[in-house]
N, C-alpha and C. Protein backbone atom coordinates (compact mmCIF):
# COMPACT_ATOMS: atom_id res chain seq x y z
N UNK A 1 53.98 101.02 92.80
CA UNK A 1 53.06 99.95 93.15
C UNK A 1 53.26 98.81 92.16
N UNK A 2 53.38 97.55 92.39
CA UNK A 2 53.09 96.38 91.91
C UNK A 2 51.87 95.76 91.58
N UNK A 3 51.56 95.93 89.65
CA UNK A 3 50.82 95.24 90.00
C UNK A 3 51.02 93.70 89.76
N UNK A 4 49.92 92.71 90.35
CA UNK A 4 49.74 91.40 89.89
C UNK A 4 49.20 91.09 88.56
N UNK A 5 50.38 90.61 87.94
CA UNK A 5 49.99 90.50 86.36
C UNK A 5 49.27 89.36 86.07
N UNK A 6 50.05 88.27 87.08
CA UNK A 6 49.61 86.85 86.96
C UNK A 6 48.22 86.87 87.34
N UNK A 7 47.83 87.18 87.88
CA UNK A 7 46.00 87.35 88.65
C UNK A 7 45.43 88.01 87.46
N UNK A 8 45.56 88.92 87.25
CA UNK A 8 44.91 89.41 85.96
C UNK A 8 45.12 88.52 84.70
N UNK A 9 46.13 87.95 84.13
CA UNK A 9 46.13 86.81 83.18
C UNK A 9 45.37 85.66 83.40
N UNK A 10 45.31 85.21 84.95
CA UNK A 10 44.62 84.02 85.26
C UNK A 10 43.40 83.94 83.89
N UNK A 11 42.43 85.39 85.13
CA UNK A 11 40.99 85.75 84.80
C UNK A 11 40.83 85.89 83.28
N UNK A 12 41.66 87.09 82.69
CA UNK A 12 41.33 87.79 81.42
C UNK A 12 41.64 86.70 80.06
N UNK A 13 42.04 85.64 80.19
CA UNK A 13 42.83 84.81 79.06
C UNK A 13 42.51 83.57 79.27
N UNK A 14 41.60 83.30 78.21
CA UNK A 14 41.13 81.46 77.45
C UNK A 14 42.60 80.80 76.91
N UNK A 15 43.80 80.91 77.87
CA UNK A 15 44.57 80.49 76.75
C UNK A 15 44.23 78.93 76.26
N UNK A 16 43.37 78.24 76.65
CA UNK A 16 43.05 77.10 75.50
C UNK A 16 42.84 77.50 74.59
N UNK A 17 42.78 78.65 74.04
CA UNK A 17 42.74 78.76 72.52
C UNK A 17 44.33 79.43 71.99
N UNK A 18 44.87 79.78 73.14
CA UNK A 18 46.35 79.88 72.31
C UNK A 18 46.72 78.79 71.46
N UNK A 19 47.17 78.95 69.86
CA UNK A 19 47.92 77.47 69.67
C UNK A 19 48.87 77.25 69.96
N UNK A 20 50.07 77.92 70.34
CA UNK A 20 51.10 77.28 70.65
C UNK A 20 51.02 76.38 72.35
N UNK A 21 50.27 76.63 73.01
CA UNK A 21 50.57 76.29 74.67
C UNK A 21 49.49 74.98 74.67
N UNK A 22 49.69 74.66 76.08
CA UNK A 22 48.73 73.50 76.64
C UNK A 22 49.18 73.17 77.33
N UNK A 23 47.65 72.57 78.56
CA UNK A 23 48.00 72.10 79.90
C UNK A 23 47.34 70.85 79.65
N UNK A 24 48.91 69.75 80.25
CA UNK A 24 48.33 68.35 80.80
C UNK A 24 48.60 68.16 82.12
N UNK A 25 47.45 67.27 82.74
CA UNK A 25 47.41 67.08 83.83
C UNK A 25 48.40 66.31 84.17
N UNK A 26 49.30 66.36 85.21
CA UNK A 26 50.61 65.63 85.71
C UNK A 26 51.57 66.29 85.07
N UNK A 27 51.43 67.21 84.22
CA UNK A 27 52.98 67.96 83.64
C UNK A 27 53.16 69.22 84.17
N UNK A 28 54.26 69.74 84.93
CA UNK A 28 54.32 70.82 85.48
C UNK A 28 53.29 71.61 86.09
N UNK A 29 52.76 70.58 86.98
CA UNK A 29 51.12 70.59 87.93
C UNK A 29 49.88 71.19 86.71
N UNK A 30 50.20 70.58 85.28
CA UNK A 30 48.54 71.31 84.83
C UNK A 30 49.06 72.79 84.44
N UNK A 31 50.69 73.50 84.64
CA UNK A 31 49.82 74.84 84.16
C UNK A 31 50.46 74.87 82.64
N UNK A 32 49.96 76.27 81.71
CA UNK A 32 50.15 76.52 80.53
C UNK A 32 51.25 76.11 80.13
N UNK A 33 51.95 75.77 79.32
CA UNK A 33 52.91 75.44 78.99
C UNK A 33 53.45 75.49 77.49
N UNK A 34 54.28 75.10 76.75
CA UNK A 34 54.29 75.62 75.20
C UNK A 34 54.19 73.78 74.79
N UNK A 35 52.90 73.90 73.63
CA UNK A 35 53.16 72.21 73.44
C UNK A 35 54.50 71.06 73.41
N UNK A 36 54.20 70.24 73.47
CA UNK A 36 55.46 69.63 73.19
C UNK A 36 56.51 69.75 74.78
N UNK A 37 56.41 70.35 75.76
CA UNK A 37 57.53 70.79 76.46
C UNK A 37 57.11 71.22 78.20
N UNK A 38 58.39 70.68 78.55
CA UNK A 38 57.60 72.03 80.03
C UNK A 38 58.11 73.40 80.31
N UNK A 39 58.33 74.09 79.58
CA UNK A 39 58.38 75.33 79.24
C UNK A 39 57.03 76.21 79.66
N UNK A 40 57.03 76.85 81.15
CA UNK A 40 55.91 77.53 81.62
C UNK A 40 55.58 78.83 80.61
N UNK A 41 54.16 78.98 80.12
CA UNK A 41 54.22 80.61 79.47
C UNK A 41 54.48 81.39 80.42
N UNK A 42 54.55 81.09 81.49
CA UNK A 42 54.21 82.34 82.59
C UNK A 42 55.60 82.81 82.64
N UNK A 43 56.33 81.79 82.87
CA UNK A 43 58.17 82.19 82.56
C UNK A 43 58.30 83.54 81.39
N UNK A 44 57.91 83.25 80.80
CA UNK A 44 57.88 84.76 79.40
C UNK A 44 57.85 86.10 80.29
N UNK A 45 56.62 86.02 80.63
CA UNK A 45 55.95 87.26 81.63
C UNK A 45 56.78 87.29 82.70
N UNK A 46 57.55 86.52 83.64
CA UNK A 46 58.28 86.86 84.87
C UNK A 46 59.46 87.25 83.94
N UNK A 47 60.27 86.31 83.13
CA UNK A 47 61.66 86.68 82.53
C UNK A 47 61.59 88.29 82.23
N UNK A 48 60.60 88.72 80.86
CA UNK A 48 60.21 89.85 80.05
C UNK A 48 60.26 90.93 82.12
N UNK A 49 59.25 91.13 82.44
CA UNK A 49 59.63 91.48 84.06
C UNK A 49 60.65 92.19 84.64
N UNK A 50 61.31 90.72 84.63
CA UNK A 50 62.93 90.95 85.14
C UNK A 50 63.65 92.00 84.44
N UNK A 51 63.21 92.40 83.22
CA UNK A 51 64.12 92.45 82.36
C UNK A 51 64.58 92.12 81.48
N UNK A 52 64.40 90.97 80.96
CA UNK A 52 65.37 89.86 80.04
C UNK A 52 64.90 90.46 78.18
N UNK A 53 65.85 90.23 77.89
CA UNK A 53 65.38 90.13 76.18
C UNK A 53 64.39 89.13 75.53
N UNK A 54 64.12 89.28 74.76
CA UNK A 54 63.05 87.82 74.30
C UNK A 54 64.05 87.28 73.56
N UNK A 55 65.87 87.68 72.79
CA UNK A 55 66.90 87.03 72.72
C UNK A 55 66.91 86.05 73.74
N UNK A 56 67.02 86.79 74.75
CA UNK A 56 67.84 86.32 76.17
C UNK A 56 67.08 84.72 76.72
N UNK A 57 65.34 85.39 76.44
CA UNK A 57 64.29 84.07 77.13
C UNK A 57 64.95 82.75 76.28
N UNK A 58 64.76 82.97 75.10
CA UNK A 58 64.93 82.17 74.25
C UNK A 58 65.85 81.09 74.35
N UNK A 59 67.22 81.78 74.71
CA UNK A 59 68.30 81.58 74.90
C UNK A 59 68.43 80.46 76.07
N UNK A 60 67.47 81.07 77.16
CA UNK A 60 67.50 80.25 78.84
C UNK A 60 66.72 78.67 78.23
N UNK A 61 65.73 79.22 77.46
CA UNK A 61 65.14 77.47 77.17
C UNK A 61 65.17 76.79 75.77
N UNK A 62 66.05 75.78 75.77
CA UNK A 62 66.15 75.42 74.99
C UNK A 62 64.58 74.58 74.33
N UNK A 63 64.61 74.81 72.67
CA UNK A 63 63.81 74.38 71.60
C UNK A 63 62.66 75.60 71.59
N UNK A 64 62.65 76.49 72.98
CA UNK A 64 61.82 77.44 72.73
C UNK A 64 62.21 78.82 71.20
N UNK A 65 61.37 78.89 70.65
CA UNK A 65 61.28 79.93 69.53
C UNK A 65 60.79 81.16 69.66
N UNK A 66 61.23 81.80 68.73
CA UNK A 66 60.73 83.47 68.78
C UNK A 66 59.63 83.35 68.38
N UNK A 67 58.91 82.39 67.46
CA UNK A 67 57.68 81.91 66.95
C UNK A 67 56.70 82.08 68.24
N UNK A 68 56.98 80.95 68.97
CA UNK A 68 55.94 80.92 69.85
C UNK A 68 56.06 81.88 70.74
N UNK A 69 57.39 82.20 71.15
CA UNK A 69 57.14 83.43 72.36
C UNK A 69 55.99 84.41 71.44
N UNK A 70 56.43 85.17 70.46
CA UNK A 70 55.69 86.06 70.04
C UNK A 70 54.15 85.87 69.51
N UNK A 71 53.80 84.45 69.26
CA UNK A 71 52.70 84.46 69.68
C UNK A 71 51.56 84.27 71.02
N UNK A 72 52.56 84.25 71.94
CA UNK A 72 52.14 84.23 73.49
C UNK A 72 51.86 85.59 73.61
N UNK A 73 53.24 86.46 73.36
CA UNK A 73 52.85 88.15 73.43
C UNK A 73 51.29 88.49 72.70
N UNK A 74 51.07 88.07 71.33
CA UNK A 74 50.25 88.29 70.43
C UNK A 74 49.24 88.00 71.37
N UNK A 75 48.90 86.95 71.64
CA UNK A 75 48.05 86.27 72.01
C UNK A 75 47.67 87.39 73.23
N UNK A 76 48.22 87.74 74.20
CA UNK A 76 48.12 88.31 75.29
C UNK A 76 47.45 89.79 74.75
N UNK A 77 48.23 90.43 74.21
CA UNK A 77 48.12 92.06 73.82
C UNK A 77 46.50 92.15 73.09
N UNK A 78 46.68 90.74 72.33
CA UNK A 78 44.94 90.86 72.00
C UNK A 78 44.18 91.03 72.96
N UNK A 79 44.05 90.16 73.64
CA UNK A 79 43.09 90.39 74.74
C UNK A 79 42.80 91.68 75.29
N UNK A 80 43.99 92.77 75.00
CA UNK A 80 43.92 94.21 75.65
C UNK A 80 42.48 94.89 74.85
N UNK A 81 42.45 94.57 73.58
CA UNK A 81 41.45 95.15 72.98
C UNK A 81 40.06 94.60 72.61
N UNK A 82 39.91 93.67 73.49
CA UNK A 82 38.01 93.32 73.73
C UNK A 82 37.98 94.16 74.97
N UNK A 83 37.04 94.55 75.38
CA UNK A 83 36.67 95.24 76.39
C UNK A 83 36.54 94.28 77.43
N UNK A 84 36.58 94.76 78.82
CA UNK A 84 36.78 94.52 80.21
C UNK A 84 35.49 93.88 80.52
N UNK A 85 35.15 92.98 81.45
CA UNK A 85 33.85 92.09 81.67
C UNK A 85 33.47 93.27 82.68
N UNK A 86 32.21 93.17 83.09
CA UNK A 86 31.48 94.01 83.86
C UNK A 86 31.70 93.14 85.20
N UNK A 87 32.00 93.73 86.54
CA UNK A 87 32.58 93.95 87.49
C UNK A 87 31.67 94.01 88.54
């Protein structure tokens, strides 16, 4: 079974408080992005997915860093450990 990761990230994640990312309006329609760039976070999560190395992501976009990928991961995996909103 597949699940939908992206639907669950939507909901579970303030990333306005990620520091590395941000959404402006008119840049790559508004979504997350790594400052400075249009580099989708969500790309991380489909690449990582596929398969890919976080070498490999890195590699596909240029000026992107292991810095910020890994604090996108960080950022994410936290969220695993506040508890679930009531339903």
């Amino acid at each position: 079974m597949h699940y939908d990761w992206q639907q669950r990230v939507k909901v579970a994640l303030d990333w306005s408080t990620c520091p590395v990312l941000e959404s402006v309006p008119g840049r790559v329609s508004g979504a997350w992005v790594f400052r400075g760039s249009r580099i989708p976070a969500a790309a991380i999560f489909e690449n990582l997915e596929d398969g890919l190395t976080i070498d490999e992501i890195i590699e596909m976009f240029d000026g992107l860093t292991r810095e910020q990928v890994r604090t996108v991961l960080d950022f994410a995996a936290a969220s695993l450990e506040a508890p679930a909103p009531a339903l």
